[in-house]
N, C-alpha and C. Protein backbone atom coordinates (compact mmCIF):
# COMPACT_ATOMS: atom_id res chain seq x y z
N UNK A 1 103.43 119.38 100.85
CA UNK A 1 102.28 119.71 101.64
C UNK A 1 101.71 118.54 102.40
N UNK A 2 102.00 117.09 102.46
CA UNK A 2 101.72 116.15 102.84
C UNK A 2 102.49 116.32 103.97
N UNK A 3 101.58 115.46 105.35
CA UNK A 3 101.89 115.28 106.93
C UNK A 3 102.91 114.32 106.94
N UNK A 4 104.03 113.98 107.31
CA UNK A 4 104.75 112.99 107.93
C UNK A 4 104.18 111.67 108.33
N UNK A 5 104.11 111.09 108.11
CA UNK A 5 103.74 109.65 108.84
C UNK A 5 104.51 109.61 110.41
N UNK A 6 103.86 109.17 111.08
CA UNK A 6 104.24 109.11 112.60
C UNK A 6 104.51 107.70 112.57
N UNK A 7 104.47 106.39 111.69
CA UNK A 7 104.79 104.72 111.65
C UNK A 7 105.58 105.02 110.28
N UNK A 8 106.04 104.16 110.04
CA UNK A 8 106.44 103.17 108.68
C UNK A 8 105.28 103.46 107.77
N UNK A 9 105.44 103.38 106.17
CA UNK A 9 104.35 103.23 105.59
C UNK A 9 104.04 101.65 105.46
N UNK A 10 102.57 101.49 104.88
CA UNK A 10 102.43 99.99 104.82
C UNK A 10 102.57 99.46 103.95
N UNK A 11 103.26 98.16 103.98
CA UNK A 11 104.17 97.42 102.57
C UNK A 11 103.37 95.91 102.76
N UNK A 12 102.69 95.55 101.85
CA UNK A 12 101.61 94.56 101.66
C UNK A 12 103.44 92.98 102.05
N UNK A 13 102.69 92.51 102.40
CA UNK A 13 103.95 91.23 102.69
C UNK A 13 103.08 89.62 101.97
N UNK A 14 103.12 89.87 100.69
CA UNK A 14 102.26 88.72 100.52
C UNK A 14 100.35 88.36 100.86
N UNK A 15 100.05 89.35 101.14
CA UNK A 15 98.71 89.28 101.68
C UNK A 15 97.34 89.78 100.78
N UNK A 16 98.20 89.84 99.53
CA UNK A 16 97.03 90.57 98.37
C UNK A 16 96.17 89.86 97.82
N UNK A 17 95.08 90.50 97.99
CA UNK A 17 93.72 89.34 97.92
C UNK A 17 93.77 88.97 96.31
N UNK A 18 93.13 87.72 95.83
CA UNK A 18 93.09 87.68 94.25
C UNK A 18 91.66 87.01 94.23
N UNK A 19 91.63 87.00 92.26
CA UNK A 19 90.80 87.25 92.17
C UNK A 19 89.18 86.91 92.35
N UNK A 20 89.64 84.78 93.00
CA UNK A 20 88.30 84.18 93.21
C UNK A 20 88.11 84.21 94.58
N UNK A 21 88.58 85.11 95.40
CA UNK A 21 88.13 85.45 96.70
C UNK A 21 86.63 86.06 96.97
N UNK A 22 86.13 85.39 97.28
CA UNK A 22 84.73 86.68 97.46
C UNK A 22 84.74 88.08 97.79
N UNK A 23 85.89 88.05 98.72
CA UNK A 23 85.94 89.54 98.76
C UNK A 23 86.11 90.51 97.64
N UNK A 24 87.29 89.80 96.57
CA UNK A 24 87.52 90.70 95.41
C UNK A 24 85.73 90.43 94.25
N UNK A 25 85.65 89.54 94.61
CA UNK A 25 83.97 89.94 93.84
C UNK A 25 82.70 90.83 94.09
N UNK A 26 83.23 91.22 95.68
CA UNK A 26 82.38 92.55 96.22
C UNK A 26 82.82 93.67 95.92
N UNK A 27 83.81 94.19 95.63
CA UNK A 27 84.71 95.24 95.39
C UNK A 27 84.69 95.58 93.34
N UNK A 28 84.52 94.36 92.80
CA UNK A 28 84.68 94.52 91.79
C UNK A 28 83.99 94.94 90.84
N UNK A 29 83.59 95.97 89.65
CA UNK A 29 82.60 96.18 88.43
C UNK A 29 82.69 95.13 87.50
N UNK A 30 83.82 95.29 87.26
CA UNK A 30 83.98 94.42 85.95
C UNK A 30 83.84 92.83 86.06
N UNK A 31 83.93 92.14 84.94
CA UNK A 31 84.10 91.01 84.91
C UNK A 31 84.92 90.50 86.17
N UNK A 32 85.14 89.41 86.56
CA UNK A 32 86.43 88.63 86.94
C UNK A 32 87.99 88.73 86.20
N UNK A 33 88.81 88.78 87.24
CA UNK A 33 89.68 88.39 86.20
C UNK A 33 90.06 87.27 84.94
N UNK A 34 91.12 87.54 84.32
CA UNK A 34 91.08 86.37 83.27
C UNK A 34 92.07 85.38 84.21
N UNK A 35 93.06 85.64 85.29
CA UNK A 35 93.26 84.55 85.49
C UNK A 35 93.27 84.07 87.22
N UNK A 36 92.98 83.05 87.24
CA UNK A 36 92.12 83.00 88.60
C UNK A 36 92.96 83.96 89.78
N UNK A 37 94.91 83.42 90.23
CA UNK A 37 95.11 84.24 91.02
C UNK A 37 95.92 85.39 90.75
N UNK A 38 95.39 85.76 89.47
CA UNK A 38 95.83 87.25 89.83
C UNK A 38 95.35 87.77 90.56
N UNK A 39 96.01 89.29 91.41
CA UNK A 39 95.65 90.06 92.22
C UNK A 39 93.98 90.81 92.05
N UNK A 40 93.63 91.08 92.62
CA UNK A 40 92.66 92.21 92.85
C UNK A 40 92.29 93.33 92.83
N UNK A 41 92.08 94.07 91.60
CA UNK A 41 92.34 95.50 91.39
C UNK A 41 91.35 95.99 91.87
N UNK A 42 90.91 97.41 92.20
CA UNK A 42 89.54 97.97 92.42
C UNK A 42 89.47 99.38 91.79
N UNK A 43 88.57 99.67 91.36
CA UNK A 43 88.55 100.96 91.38
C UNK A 43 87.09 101.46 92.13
N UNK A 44 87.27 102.63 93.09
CA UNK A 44 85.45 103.06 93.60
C UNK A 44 85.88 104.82 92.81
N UNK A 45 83.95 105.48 92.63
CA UNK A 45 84.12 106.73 92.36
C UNK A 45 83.12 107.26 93.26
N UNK A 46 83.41 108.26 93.81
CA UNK A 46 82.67 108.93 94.71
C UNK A 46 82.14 110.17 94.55
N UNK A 47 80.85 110.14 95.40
CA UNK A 47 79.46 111.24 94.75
C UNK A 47 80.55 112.83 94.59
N UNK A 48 81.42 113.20 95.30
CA UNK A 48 82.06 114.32 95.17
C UNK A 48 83.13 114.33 93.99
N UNK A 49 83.05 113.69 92.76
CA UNK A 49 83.52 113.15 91.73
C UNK A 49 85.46 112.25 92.15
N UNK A 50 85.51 112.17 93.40
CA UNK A 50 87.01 111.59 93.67
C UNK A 50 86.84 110.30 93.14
N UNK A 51 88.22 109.55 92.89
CA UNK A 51 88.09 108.11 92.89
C UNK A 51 89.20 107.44 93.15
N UNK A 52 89.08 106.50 93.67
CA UNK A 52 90.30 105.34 93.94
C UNK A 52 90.28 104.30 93.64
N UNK A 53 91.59 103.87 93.16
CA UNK A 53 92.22 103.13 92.68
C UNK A 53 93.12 101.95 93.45
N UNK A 54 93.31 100.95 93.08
CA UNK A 54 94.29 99.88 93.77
C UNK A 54 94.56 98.80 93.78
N UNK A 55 94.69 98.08 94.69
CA UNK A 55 94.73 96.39 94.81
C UNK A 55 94.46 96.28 96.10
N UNK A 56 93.51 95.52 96.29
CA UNK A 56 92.76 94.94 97.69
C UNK A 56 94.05 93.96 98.17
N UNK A 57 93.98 94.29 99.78
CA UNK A 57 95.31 92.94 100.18
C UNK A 57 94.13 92.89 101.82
N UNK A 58 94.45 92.36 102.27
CA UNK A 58 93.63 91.59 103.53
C UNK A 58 94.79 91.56 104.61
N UNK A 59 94.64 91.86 105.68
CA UNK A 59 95.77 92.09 106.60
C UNK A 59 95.19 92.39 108.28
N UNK A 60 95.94 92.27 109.50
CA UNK A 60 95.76 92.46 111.13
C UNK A 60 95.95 93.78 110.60
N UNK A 61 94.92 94.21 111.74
CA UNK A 61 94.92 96.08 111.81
C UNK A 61 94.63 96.20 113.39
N UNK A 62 95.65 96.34 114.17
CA UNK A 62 95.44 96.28 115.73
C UNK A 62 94.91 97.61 116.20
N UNK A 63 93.78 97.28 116.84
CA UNK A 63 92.33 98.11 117.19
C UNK A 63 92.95 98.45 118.99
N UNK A 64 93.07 99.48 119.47
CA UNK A 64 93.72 99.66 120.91
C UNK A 64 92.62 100.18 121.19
N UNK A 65 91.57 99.65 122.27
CA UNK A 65 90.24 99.91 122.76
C UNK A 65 91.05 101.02 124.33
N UNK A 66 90.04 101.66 124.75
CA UNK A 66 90.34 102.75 125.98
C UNK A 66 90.46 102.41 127.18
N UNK A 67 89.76 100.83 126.82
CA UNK A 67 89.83 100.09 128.19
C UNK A 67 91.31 99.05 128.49
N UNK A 68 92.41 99.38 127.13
CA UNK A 68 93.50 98.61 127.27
C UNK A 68 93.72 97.50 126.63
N UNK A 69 92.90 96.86 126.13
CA UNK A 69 92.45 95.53 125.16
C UNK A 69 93.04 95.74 124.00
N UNK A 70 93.52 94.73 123.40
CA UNK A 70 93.99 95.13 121.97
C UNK A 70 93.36 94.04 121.14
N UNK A 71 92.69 94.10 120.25
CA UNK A 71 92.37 93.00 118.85
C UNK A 71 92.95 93.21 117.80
N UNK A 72 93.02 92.22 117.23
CA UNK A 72 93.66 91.98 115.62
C UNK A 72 92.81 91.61 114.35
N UNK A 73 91.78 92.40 114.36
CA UNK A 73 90.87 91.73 113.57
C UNK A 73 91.77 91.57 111.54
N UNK A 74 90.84 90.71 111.26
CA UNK A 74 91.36 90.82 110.19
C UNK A 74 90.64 91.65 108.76
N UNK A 75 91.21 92.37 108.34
CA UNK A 75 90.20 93.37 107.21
C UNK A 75 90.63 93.62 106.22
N UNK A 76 89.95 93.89 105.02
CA UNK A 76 90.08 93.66 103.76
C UNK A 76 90.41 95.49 103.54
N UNK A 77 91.14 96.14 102.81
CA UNK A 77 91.45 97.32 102.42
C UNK A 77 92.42 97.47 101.51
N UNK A 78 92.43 98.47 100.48
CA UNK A 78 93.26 98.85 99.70
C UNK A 78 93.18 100.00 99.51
């Protein structure tokens, strides 16, 4: 019942955030990890009882504006 992907799926290439990044300390409940670069797990739960699960990685996500411009910003997601 799942749509086709119209790209490639996305395959993290080294870019997985760990754990004394600030970013993984915004994302995180729990403690820190126990060791500094391990990866970055997350879990969020949402008001409609869903939840997700993962590992935060940081990566270019090219933004194609209407006016033809393209950026590469860089953003944190898992």
């Amino acid at each position: 019942g799942c749509t086709i992907p119209q790209n490639r799926l996305y395959k993290p290439r080294g870019n997985v955030v760990i754990c004394v990044d600030p970013l993984c300390a915004g994302v995180q409940s729990a403690p820190p990890c126990a060791v500094a670069n391990e990866q970055c797990d997350y879990e969020v739960h949402y008001a409609d009882d869903g939840s997700s699960l993962g590992v935060l990685v940081r990566d270019y996500i090219p933004v194609k504006f209407t006016n033809g411009s393209l950026q590469l910003p860089i953003l944190g997601f898992g």
